[in-house]
Protein backbone atom coordinates (compact mmCIF):
# COMPACT_ATOMS: atom_id res chain seq x y z
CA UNK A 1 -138.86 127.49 159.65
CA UNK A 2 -139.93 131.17 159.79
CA UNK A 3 -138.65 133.68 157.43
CA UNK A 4 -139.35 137.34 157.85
CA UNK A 5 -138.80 139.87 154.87
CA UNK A 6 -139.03 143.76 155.66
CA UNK A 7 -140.07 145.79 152.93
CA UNK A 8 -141.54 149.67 152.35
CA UNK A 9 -137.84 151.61 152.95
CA UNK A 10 -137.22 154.29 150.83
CA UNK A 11 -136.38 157.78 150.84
CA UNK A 12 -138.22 160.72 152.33
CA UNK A 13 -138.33 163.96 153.42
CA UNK A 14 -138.14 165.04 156.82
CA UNK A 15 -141.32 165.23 158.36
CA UNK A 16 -142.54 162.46 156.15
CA UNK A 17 -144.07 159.19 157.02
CA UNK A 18 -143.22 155.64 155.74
CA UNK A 19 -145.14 152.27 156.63
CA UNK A 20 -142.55 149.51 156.81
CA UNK A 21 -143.88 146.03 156.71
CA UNK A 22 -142.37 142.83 158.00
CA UNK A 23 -144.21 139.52 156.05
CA UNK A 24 -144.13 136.01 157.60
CA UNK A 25 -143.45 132.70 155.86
CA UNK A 26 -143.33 129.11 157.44
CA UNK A 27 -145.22 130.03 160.81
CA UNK A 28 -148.08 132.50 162.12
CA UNK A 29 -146.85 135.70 163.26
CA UNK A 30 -149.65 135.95 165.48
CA UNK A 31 -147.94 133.08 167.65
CA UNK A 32 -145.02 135.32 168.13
CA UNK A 33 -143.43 138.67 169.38
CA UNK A 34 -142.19 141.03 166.33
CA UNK A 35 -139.61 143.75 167.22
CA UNK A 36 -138.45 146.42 164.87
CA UNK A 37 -134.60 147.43 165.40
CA UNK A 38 -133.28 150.40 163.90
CA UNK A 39 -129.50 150.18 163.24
CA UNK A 40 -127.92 154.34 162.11
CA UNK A 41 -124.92 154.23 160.13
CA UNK A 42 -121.84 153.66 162.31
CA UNK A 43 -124.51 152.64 165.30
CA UNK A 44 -125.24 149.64 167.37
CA UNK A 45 -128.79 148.58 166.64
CA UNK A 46 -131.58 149.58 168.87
CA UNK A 47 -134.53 148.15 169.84
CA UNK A 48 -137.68 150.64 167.93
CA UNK A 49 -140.88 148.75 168.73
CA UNK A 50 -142.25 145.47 169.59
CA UNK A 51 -146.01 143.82 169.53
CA UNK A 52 -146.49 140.83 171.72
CA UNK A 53 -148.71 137.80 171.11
CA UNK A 54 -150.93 139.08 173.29
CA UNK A 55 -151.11 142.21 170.71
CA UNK A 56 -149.60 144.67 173.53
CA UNK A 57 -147.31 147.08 171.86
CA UNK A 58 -144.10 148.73 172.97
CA UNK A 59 -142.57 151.80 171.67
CA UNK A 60 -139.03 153.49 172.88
CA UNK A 61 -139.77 157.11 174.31
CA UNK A 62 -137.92 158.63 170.89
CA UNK A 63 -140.62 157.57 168.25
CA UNK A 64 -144.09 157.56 170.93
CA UNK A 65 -146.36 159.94 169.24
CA UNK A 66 -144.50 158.96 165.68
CA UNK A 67 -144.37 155.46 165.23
CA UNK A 68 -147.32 152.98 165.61
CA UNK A 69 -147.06 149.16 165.48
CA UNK A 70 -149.83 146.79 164.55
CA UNK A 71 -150.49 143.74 162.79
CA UNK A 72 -152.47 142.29 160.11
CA UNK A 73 -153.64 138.48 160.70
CA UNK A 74 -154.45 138.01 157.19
CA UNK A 75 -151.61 139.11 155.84
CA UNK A 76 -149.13 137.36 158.65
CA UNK A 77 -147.50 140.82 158.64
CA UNK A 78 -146.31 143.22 161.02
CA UNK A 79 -146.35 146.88 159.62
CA UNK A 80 -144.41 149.76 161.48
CA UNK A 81 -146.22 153.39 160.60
CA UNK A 82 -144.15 155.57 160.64
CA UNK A 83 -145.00 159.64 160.76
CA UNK A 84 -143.10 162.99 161.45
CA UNK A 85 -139.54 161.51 160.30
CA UNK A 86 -136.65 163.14 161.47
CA UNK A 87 -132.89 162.84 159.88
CA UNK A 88 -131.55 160.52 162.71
CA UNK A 89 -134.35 157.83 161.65
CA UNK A 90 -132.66 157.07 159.04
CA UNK A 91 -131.01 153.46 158.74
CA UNK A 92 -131.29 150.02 157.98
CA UNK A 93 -134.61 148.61 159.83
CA UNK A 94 -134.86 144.96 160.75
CA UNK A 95 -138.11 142.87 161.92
CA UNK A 96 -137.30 139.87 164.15
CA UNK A 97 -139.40 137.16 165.92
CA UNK A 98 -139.36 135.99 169.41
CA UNK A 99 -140.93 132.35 169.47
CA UNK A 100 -142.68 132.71 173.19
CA UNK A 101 -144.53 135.50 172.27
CA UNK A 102 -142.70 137.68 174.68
CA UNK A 103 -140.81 141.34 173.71
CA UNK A 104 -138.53 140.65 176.44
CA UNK A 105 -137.13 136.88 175.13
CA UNK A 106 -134.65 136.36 172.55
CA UNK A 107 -135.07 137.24 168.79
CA UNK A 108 -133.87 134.26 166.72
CA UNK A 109 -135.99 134.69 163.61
CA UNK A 110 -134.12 137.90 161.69
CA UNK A 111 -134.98 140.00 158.13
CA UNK A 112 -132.60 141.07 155.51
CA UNK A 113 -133.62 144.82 156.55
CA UNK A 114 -134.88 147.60 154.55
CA UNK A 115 -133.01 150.64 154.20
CA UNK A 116 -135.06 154.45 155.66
CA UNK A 117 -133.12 157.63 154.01
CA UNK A 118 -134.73 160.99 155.65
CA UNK A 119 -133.44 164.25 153.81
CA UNK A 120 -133.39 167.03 155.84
């Protein structure tokens, strides 16, 4: 069964960068699509970022020219770069795996979430 666990949350200043990384047990990641949700304190959680099998990436319009996806075979992890934070980036970030390989199916396979504090 796959298992995802984020890691590389912390706290940083605004305008910083962070690289969050989302590591795969019990199945290749390449096989699958990896989304990144962001969920703000008091918010629903959105949708950030996704990489398909196919290695096509997906970013929403608020982090394009901040946030870069990619993924690392090797490592069966998914990392999510992260430059030019701003205060409303902060929150608890979750990885989660789509078994077709598809950003637009279902995400089944969930993290525990690592937690992004941005200081203004």
């Amino acid at each position: 069964q796959l298992q995802l666990v984020e890691s590389g949350g912390g706290l940083v200043q605004s305008g910083g960068s962070l690289t969050l990384s989302c590591a795969g047990s019990g199945g290749a990641l390449d096989a699958y699509a990896i989304g990144w949700w962001h969920q703000a304190p008091g918010q629903e959680r959105e949708g950030v970022s996704c990489i398909n099998s196919d290695d096509i990436s997906y970013l929403i319009d608020s982090v394009k020219g901040r946030f870069t996806i990619s993924r690392d075979s090797a490592k069966n992890t998914v990392f999510l770069h992260m430059d030019n934070l701003k205060p409303e980036d902060a929150g608890t970030y979750y990885c989660a795996a789509e078994v077709f390989g598809s950003c637009e199916g279902d995400f089944g396979a969930w993290g525990q979430g690592t937690q992004v504090t941005v200081s203004s």
